[in-house]
PDB file of N, CA and C in Angstrom:
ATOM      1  N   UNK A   1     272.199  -1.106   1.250  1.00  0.00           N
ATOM      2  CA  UNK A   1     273.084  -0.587   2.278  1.00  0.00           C
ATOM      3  C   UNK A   1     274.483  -1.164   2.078  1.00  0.00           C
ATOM      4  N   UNK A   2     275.405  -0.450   1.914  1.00  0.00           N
ATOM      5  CA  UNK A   2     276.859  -1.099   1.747  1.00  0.00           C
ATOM      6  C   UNK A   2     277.484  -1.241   3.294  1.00  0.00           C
ATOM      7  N   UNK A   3     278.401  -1.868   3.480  1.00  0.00           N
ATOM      8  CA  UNK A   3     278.552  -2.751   4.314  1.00  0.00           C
ATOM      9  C   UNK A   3     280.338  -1.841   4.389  1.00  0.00           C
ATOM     10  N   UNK A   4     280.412  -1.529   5.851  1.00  0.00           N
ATOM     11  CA  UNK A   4     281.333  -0.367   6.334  1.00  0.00           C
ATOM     12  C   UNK A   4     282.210  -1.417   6.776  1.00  0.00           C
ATOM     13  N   UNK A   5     282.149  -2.309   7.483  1.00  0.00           N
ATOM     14  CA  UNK A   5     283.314  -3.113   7.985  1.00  0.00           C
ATOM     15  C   UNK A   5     283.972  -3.929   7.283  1.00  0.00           C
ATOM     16  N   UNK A   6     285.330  -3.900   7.504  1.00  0.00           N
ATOM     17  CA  UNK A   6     286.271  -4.221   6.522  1.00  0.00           C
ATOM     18  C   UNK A   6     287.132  -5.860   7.578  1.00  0.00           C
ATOM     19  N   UNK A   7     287.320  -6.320   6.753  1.00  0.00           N
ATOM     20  CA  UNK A   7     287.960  -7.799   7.434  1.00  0.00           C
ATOM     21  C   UNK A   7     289.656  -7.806   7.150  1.00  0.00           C
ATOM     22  N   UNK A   8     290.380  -7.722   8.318  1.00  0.00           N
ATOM     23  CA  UNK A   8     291.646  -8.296   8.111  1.00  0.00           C
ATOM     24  C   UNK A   8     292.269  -9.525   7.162  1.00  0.00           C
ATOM     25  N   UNK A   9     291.201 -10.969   7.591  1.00  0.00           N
ATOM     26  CA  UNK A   9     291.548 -11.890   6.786  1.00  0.00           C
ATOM     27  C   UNK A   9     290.507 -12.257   5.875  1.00  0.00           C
ATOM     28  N   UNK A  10     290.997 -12.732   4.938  1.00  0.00           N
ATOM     29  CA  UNK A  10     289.954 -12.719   4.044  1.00  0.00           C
ATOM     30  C   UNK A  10     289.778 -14.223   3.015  1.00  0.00           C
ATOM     31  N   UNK A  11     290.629 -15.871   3.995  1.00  0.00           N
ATOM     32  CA  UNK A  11     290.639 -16.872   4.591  1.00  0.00           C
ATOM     33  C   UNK A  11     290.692 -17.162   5.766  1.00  0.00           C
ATOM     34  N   UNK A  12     289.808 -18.433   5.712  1.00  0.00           N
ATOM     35  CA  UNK A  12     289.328 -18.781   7.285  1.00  0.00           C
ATOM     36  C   UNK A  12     289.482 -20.789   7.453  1.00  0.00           C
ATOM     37  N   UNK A  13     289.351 -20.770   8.169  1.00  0.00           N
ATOM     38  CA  UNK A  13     289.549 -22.300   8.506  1.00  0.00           C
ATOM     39  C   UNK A  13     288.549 -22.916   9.256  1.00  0.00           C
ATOM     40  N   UNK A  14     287.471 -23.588   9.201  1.00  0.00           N
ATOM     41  CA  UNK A  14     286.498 -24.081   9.512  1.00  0.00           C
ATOM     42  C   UNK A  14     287.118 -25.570  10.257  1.00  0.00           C
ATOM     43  N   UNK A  15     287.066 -25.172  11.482  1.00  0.00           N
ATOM     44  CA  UNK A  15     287.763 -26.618  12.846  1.00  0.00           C
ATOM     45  C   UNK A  15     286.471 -27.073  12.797  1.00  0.00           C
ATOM     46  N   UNK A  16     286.468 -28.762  12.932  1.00  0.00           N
ATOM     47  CA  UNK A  16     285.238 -29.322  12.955  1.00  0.00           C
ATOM     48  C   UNK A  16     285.405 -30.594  13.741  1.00  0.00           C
ATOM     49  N   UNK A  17     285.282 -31.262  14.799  1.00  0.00           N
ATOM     50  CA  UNK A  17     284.825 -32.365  15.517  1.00  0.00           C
ATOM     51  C   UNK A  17     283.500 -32.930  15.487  1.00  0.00           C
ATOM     52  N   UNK A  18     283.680 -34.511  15.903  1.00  0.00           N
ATOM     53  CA  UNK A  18     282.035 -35.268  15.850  1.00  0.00           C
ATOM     54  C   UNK A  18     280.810 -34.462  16.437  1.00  0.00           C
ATOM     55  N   UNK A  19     281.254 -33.306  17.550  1.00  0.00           N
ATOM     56  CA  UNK A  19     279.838 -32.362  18.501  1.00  0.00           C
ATOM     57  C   UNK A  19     279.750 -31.189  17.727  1.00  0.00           C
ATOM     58  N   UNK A  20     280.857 -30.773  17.402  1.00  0.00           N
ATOM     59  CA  UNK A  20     280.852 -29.213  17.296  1.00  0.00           C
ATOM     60  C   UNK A  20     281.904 -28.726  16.036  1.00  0.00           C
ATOM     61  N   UNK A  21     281.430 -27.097  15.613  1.00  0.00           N
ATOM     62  CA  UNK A  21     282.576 -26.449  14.826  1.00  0.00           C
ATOM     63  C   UNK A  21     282.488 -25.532  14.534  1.00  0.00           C
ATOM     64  N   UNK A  22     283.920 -24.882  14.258  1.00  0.00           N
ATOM     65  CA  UNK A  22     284.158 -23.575  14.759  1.00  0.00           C
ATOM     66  C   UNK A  22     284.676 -22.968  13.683  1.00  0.00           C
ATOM     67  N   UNK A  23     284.604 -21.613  13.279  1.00  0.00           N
ATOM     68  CA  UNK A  23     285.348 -20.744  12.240  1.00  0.00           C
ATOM     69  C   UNK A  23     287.184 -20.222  13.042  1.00  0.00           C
ATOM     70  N   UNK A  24     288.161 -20.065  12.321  1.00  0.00           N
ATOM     71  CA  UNK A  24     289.105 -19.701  12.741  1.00  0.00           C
ATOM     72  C   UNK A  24     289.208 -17.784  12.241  1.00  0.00           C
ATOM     73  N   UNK A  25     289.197 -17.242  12.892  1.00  0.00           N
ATOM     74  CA  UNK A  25     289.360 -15.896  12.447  1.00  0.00           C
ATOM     75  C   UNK A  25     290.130 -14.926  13.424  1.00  0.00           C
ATOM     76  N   UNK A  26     290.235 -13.830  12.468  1.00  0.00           N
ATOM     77  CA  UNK A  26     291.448 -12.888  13.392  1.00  0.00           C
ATOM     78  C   UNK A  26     290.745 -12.208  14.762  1.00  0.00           C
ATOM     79  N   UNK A  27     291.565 -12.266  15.782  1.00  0.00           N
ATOM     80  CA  UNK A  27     291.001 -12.258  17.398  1.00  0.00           C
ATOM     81  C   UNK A  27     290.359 -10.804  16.902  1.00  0.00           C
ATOM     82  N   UNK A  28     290.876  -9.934  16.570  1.00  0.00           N
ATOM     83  CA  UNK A  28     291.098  -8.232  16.203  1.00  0.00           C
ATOM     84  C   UNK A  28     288.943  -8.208  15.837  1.00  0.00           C
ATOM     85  N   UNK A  29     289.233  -8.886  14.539  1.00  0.00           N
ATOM     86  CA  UNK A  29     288.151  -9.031  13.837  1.00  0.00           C
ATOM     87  C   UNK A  29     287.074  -9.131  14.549  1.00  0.00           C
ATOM     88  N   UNK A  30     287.213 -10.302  15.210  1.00  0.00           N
ATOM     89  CA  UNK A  30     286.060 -10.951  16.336  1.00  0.00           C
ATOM     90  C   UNK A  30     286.005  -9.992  17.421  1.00  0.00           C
ATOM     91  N   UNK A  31     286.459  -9.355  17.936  1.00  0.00           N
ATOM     92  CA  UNK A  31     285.778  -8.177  18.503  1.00  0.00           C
ATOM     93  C   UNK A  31     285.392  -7.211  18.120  1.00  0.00           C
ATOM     94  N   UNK A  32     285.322  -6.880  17.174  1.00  0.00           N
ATOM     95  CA  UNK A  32     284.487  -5.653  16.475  1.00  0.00           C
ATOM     96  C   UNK A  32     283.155  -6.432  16.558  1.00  0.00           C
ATOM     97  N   UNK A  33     282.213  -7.485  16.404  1.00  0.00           N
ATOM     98  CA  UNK A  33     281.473  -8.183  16.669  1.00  0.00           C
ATOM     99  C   UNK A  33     280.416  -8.329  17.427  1.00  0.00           C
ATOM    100  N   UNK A  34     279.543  -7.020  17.809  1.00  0.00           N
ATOM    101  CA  UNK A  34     278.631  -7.193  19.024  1.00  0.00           C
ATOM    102  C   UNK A  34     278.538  -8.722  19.362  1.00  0.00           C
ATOM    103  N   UNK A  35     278.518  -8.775  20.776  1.00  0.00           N
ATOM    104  CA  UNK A  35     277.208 -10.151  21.202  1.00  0.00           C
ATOM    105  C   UNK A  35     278.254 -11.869  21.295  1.00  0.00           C
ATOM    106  N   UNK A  36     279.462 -11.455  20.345  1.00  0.00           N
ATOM    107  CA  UNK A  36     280.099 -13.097  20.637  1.00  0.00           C
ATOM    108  C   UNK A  36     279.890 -13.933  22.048  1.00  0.00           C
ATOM    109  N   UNK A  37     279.706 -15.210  22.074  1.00  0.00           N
ATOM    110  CA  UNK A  37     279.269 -15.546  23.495  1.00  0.00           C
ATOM    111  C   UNK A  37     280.752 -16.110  23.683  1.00  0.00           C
ATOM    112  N   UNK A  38     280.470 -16.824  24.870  1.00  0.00           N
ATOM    113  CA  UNK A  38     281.538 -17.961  25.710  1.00  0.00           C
ATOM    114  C   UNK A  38     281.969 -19.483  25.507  1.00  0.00           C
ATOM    115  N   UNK A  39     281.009 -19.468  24.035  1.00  0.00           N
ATOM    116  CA  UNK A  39     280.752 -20.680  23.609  1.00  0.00           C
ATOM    117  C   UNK A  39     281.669 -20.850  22.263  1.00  0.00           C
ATOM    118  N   UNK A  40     282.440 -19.799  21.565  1.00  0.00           N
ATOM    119  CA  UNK A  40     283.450 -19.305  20.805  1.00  0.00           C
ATOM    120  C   UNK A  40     284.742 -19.352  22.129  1.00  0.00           C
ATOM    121  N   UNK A  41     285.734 -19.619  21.034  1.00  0.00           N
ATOM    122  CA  UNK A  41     287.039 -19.205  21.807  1.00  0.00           C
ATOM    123  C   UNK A  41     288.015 -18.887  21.160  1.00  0.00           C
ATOM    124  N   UNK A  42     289.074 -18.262  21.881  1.00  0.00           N
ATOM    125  CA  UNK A  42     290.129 -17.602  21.468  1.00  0.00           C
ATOM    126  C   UNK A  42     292.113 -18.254  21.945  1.00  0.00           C
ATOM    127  N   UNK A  43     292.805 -17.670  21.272  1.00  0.00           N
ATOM    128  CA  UNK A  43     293.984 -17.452  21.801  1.00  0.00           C
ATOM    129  C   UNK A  43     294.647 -16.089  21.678  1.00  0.00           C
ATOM    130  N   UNK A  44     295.846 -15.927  20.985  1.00  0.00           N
ATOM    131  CA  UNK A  44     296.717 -14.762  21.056  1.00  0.00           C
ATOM    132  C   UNK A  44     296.630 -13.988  19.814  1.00  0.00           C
ATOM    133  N   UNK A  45     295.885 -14.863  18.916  1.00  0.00           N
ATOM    134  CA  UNK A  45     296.317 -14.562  17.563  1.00  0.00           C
ATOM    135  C   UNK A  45     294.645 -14.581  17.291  1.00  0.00           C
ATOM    136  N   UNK A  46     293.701 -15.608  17.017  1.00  0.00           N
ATOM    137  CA  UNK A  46     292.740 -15.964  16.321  1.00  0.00           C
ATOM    138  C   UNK A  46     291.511 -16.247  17.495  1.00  0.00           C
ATOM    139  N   UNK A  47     289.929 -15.961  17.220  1.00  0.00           N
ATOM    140  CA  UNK A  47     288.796 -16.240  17.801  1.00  0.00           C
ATOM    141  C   UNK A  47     288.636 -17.872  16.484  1.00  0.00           C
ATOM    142  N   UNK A  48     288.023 -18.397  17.442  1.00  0.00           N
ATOM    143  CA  UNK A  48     287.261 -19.767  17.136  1.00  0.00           C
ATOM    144  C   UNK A  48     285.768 -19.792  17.574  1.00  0.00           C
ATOM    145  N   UNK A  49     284.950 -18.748  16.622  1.00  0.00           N
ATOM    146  CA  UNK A  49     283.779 -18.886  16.229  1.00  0.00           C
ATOM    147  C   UNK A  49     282.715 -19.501  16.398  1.00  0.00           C
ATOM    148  N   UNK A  50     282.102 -20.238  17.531  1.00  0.00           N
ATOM    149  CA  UNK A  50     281.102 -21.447  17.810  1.00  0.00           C
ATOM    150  C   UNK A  50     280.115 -21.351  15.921  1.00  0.00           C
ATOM    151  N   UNK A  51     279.886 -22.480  15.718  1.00  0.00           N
ATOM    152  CA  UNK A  51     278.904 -22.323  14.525  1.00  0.00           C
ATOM    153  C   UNK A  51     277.358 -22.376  14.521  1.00  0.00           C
ATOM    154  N   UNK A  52     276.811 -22.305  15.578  1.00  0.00           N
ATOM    155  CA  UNK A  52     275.491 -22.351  15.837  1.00  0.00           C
ATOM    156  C   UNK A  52     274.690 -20.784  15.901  1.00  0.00           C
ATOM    157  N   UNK A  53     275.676 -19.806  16.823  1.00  0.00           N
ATOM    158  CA  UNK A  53     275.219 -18.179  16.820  1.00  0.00           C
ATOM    159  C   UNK A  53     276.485 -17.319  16.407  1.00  0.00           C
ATOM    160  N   UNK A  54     277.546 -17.511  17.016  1.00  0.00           N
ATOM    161  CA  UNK A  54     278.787 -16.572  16.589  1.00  0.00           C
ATOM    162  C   UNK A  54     278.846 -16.610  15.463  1.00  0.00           C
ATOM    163  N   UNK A  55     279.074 -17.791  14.364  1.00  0.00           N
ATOM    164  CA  UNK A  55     279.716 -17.575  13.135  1.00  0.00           C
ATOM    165  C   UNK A  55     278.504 -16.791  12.084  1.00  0.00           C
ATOM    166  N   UNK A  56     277.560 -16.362  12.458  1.00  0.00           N
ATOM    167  CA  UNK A  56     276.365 -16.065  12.154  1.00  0.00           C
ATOM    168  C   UNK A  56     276.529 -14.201  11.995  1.00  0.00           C
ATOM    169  N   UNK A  57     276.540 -14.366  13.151  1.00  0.00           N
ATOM    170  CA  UNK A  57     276.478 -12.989  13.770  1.00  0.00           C
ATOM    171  C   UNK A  57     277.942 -12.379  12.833  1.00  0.00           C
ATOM    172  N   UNK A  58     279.084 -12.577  12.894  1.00  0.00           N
ATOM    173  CA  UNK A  58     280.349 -12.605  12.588  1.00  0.00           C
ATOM    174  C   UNK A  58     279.990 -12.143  10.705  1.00  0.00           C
ATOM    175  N   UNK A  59     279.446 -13.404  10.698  1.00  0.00           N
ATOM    176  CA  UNK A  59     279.206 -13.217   8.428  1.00  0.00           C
ATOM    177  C   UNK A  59     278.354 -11.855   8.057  1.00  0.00           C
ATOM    178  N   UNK A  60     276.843 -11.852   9.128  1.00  0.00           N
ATOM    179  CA  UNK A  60     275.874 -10.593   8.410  1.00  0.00           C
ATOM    180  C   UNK A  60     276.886  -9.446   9.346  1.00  0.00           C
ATOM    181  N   UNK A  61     277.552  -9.310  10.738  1.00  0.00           N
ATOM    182  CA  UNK A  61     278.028  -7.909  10.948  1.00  0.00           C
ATOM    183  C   UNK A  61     279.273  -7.615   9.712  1.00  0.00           C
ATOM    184  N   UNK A  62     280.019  -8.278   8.867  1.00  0.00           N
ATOM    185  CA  UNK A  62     281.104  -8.307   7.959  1.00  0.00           C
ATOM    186  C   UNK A  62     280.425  -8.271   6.013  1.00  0.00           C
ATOM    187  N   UNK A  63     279.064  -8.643   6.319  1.00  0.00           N
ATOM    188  CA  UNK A  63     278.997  -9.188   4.958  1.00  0.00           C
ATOM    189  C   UNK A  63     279.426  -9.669   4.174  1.00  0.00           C
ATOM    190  N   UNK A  64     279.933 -11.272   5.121  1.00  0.00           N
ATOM    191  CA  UNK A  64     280.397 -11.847   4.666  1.00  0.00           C
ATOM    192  C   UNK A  64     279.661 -13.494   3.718  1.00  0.00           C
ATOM    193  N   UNK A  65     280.150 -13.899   2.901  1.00  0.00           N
ATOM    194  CA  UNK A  65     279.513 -15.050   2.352  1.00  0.00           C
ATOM    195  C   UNK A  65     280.650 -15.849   2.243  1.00  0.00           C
ATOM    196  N   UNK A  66     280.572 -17.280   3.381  1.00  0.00           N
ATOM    197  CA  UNK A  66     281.558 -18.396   3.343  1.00  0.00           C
ATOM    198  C   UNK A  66     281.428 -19.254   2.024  1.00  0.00           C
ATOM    199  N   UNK A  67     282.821 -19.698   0.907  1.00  0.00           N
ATOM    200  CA  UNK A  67     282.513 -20.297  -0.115  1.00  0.00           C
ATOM    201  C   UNK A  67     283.604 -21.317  -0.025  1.00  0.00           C
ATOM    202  N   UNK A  68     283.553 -22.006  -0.635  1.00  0.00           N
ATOM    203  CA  UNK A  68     284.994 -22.907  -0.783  1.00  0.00           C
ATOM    204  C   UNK A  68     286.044 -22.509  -1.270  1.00  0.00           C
ATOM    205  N   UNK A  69     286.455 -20.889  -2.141  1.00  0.00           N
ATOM    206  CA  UNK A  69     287.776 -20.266  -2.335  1.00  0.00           C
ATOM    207  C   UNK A  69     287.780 -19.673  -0.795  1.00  0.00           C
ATOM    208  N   UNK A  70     286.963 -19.236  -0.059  1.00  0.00           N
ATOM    209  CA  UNK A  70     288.003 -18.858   1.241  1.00  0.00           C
ATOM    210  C   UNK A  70     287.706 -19.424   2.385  1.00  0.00           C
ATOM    211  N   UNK A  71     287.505 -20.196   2.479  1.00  0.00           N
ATOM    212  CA  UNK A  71     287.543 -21.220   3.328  1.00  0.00           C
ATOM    213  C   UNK A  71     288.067 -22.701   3.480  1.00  0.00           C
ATOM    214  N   UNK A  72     288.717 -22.862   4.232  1.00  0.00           N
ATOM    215  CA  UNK A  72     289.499 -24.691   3.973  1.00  0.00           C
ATOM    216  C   UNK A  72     288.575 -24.892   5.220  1.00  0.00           C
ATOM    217  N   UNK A  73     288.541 -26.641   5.610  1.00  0.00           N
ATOM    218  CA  UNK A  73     287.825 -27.349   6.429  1.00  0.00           C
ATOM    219  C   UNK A  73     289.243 -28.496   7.063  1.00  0.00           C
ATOM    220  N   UNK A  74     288.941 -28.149   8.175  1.00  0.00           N
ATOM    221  CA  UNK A  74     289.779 -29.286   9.177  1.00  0.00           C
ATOM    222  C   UNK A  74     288.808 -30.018  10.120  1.00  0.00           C
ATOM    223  N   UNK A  75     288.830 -31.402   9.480  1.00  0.00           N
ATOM    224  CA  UNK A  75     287.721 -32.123  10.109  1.00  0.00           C
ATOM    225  C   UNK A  75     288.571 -32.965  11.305  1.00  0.00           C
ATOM    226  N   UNK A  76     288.267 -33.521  12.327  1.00  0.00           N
ATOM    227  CA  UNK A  76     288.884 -34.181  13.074  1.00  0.00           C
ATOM    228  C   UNK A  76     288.052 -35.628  13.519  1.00  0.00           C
ATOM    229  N   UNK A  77     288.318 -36.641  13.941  1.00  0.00           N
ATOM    230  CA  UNK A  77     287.272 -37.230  14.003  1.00  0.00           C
ATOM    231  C   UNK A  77     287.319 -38.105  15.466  1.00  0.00           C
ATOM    232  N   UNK A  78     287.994 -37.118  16.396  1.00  0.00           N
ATOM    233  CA  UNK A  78     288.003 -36.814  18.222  1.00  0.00           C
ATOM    234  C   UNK A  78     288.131 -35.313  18.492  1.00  0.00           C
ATOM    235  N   UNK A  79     288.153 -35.011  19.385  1.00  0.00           N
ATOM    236  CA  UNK A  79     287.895 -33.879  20.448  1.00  0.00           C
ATOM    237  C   UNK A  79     288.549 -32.958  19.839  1.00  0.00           C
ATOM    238  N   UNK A  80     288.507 -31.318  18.621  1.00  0.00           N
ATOM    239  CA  UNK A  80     289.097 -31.013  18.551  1.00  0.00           C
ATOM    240  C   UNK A  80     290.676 -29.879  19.528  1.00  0.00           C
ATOM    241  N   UNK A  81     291.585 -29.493  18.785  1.00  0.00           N
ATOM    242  CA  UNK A  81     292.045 -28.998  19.627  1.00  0.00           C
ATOM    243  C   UNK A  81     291.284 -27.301  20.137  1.00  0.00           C
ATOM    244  N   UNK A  82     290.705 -26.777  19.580  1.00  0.00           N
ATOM    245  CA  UNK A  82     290.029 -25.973  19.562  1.00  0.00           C
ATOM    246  C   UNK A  82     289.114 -25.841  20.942  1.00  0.00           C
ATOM    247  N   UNK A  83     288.985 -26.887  21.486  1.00  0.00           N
ATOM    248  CA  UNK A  83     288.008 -27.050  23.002  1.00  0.00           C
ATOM    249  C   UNK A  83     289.287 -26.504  24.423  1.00  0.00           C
ATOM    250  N   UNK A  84     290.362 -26.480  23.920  1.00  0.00           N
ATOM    251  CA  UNK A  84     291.694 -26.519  25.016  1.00  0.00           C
ATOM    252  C   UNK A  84     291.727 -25.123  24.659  1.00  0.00           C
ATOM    253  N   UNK A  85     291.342 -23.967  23.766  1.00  0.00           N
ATOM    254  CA  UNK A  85     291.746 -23.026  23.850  1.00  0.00           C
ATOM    255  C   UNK A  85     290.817 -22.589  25.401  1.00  0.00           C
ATOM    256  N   UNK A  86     291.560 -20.818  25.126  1.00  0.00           N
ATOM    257  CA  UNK A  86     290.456 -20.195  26.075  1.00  0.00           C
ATOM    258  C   UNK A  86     288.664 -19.769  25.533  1.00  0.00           C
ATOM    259  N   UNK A  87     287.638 -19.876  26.714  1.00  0.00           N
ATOM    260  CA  UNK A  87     287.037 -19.009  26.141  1.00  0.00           C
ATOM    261  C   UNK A  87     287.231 -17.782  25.932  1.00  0.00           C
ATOM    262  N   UNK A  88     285.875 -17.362  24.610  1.00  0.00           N
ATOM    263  CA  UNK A  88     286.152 -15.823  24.068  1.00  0.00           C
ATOM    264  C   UNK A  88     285.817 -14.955  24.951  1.00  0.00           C
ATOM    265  N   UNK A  89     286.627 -13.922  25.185  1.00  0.00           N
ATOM    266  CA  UNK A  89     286.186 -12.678  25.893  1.00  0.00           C
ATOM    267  C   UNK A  89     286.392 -11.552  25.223  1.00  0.00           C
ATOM    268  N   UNK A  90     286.018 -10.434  25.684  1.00  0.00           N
ATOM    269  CA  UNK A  90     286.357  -8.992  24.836  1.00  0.00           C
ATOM    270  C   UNK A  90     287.368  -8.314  25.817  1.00  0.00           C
TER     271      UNK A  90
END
């Protein structure tokens, strides 16, 4: 089965704190997305992906496969800023 949905960006940024971490991706993108929960968040520009069910859901609805050419990692090692956004909504 070939895979119909097409991705705006095609780098991503993996936010990561000591609890939790999140994919950075285009807000646009992340709603095409059945099912994202409240546990992902957003701003004006980009969704922040929870990594436990969203970033999941996000890779098989895109067919996508995360590798180290498109993806960078921002590790933090306190609270990232990513918790101050909003949650995701549609």
């Amino acid at each position: 089965m070939t895979n119909t949905h097409k991705l705006q960006t095609q780098e991503f940024i993996f936010y990561s704190d000591p609890a939790h971490g999140w994919l950075r991706v285009k807000l646009e993108d992340a709603r095409r997305v059945p099912a994202i929960s409240s546990y992902s968040y957003m701003d004006s520009t980009y969704a922040y992906l929870e990594e436990d069910c969203d970033l999941a859901r996000f890779c098989e609805f895109y067919g996508l496969e995360l590798t180290e050419e498109n993806t960078k990692e921002s590790n933090s090692n306190s609270m990232s800023h990513v918790r101050n956004k909003v949650r995701f909504c549609y």
